[in-house]
Structures are given as structure tokens and as C-alpha cells.
Protein backbone atom coordinates (compact mmCIF):
# COMPACT_ATOMS: atom_id res chain seq x y z
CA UNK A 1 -25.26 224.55 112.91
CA UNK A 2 -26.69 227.82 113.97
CA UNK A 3 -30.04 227.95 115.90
CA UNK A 4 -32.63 228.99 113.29
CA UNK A 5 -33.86 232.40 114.00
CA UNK A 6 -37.46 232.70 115.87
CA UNK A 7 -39.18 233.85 112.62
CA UNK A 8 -37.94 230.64 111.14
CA UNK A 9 -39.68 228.34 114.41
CA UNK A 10 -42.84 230.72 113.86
CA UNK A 11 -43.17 230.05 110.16
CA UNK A 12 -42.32 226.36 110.45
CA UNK A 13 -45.21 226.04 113.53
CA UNK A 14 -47.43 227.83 111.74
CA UNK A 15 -47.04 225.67 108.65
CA UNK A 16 -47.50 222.71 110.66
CA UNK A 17 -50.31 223.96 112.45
CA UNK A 18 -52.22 224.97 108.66
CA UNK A 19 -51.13 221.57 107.88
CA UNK A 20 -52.70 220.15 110.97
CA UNK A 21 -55.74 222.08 110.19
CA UNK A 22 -56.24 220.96 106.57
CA UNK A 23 -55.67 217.53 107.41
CA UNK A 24 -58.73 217.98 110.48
CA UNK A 25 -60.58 219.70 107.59
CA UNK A 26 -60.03 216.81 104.78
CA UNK A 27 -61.45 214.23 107.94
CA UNK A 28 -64.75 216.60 108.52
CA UNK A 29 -65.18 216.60 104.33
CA UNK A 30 -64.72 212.37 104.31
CA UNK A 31 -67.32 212.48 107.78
CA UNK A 32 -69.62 214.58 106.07
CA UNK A 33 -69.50 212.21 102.72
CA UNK A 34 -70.10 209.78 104.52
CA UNK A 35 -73.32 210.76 106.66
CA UNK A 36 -74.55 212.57 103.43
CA UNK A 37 -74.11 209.17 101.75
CA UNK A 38 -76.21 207.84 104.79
CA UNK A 39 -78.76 210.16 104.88
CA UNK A 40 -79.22 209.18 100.74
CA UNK A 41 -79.49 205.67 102.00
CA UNK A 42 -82.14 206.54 104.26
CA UNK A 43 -83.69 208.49 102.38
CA UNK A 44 -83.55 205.48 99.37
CA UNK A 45 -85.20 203.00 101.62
CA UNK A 46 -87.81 205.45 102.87
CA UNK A 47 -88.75 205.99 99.14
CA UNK A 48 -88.90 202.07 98.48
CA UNK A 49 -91.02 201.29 101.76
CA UNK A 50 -93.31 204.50 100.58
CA UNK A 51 -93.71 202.60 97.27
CA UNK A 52 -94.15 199.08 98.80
CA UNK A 53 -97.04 200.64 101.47
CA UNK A 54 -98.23 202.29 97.97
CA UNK A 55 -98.29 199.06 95.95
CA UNK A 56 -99.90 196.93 99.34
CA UNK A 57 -102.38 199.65 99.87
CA UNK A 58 -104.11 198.81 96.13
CA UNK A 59 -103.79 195.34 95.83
CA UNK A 60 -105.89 195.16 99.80
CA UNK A 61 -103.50 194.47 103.15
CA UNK A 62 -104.69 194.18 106.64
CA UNK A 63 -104.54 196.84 109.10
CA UNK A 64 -101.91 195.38 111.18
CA UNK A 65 -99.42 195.34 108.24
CA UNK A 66 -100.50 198.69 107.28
CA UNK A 67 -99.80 200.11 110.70
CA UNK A 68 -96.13 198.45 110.69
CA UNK A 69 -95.65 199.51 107.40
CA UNK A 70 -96.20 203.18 108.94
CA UNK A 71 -94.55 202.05 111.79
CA UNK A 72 -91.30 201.83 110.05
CA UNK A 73 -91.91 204.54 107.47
CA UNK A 74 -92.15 206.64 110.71
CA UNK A 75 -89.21 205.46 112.05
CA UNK A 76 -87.15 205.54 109.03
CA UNK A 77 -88.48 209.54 109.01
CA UNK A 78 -86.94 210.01 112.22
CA UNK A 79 -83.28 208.29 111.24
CA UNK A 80 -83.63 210.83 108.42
CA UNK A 81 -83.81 213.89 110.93
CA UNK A 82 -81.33 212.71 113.00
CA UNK A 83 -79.08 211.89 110.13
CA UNK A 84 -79.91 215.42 108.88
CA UNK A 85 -78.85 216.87 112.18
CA UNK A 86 -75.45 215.23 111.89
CA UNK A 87 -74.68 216.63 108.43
CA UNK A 88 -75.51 220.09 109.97
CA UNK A 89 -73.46 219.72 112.73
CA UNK A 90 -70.62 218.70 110.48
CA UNK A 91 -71.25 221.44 108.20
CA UNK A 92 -70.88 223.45 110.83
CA UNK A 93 -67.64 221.66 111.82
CA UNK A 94 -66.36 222.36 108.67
CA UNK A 95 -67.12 225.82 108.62
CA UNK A 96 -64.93 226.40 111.45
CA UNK A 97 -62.03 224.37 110.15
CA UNK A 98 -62.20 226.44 107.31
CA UNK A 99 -61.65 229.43 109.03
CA UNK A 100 -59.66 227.84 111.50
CA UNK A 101 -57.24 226.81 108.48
CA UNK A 102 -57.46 230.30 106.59
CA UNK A 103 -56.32 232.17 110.05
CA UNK A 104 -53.07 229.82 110.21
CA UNK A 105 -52.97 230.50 106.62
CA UNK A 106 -53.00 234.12 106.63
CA UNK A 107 -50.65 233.63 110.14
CA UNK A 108 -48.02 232.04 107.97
CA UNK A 109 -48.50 234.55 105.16
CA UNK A 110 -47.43 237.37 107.28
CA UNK A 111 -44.63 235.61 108.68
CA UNK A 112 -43.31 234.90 105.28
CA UNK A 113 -43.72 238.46 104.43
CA UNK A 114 -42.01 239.54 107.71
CA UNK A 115 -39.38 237.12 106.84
CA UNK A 116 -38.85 238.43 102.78
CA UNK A 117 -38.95 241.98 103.84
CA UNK A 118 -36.39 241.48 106.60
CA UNK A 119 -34.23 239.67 103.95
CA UNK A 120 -34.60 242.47 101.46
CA UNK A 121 -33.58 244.94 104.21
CA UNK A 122 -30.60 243.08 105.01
CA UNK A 123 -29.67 242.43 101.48
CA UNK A 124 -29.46 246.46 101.20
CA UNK A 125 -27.87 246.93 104.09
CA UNK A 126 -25.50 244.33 102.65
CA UNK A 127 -25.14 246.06 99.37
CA UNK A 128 -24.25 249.16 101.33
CA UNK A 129 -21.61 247.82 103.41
CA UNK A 130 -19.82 246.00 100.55
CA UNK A 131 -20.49 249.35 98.51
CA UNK A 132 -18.62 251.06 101.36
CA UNK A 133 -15.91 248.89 101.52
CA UNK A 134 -15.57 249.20 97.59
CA UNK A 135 -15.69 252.82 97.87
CA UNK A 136 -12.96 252.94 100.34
CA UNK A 137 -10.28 250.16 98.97
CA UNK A 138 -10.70 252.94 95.71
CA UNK A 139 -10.15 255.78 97.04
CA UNK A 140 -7.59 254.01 99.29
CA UNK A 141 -6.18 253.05 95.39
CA UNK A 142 -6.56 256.46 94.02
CA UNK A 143 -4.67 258.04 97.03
CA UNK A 144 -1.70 255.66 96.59
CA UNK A 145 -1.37 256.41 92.92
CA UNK A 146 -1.45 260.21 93.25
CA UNK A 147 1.74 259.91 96.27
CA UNK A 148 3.76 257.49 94.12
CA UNK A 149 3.46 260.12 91.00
């Protein structure tokens, strides 16, 4: 078997390496689902503490349950930040494995397109040779026929 020809290794790394990057890209898109599901977790039991300070509040508590009631509202505030902060940083993350995936997309692209037009130049040049050789055996043909009359 012939060694394949080094636009043949390029396109087949380069495939690979888009491959490689949309699988890297599908894992930031499950991360981010995941810490956006979070964050709506967070952001659920912030809402149902808010409620249950709300209700408490009404009905008469004392101050020490209202200040860890606040406590952990205020604490569940910050886990929402930070939680925001990791979305954004995936976001970002995902940004760049976008582009990241569309540069070894548009790498593989113009192999391919290096690799059809050099197969349509060597199909004419092909075509040209075996025209060449049919134009000769011919002419070889017609030269024979006109010395044997």
C-alpha cells in the first residue's frame, strides 16, 4: 500500500483535530447546563427562603431567627454570584471552542478544496495524455492504411 500523500495526513489531522474540538465544545455545553441548572437551583431556594422570611416576618419571629434567616438569604446571594461567575466563565469557554472548532473547520475546508482542485487538474492532465495517445495510435492507423493502398 502506497504512503498516502501529505494532503491526505493534513486533511485526516485536521478532521480529527475539528473532531477533537467539537467533542471539547459538546463537554463546555453539558458544564454549562449543568451550572445553569445550579444557578436555577440557587436561585429556587433563595426565592423559597425569601418567601419563608416573608411568611415569618407577618405571623411575629424573634430577632435571632430573623437575622439567620438573612444570614442565609445572604449567603445563598453570594452562591448565586459565584455560580453566576462560573456560567460566564464557561460562556466564555465556549466562545473560544467555537471559534477554536470553526478555524479547524475552515482548515479542513481548504484542504479539501486543495485536494478536489488538485484532482480535477490531474484528471485533465489525464484526459490529455490519454487524448494524446488516442490521437497518435490514429494517425499511427491512418498512416498505415494510406502505405498499404
Amino acid at each position: 500500500m502506497p504512503d498516502p500523500s501529505p494532503i491526505h495526513v493534513l486533511i485526516d489531522l485536521t478532521r480529527n483535530n475539528a473532531d477533537e474540538a467539537a467533542r471539547k465544545l459538546q463537554t463546555l455545553t453539558n458544564e454549562r447546563r449543568q451550572a445553569e441548572d445550579q444557578l436555577s437551583t440557587l436561585r429556587s431556594y433563595r426565592q423559597d427562603y425569601a418567601e419563608r422570611l416573608q411568611r415569618a416576618t407577618q405571623s411575629g419571629m424573634s430577632a435571632s431567627n430573623y437575622h439567620n434567616f438573612r444570614q442565609f438569604i445572604a449567603t445563598l446571594d453570594e452562591a448565586i454570584s459565584q455560580q453566576n461567575r462560573v456560567v460566564a466563565q464557561i460562556d466564555a469557554k465556549i466562545e473560544g471552542g467555537k471559534q477554536d472548532w470553526q478555524a479547524e473547520k475552515r482548515r479542513l475546508n481548504s484542504f479539501e478544496t486543495l485536494l478536489a482542485r488538485h484532482a480535477r487538474h490531474q484528471a485533465i492532465r489525464n484526459q490529455r495524455i490519454e487524448q494524446r495517445a488516442n490521437d497518435e495510435i490514429s494517425a499511427n492507423l491512418f498512416f498505415r492504411a494510406r502505405k498499404t493502398h
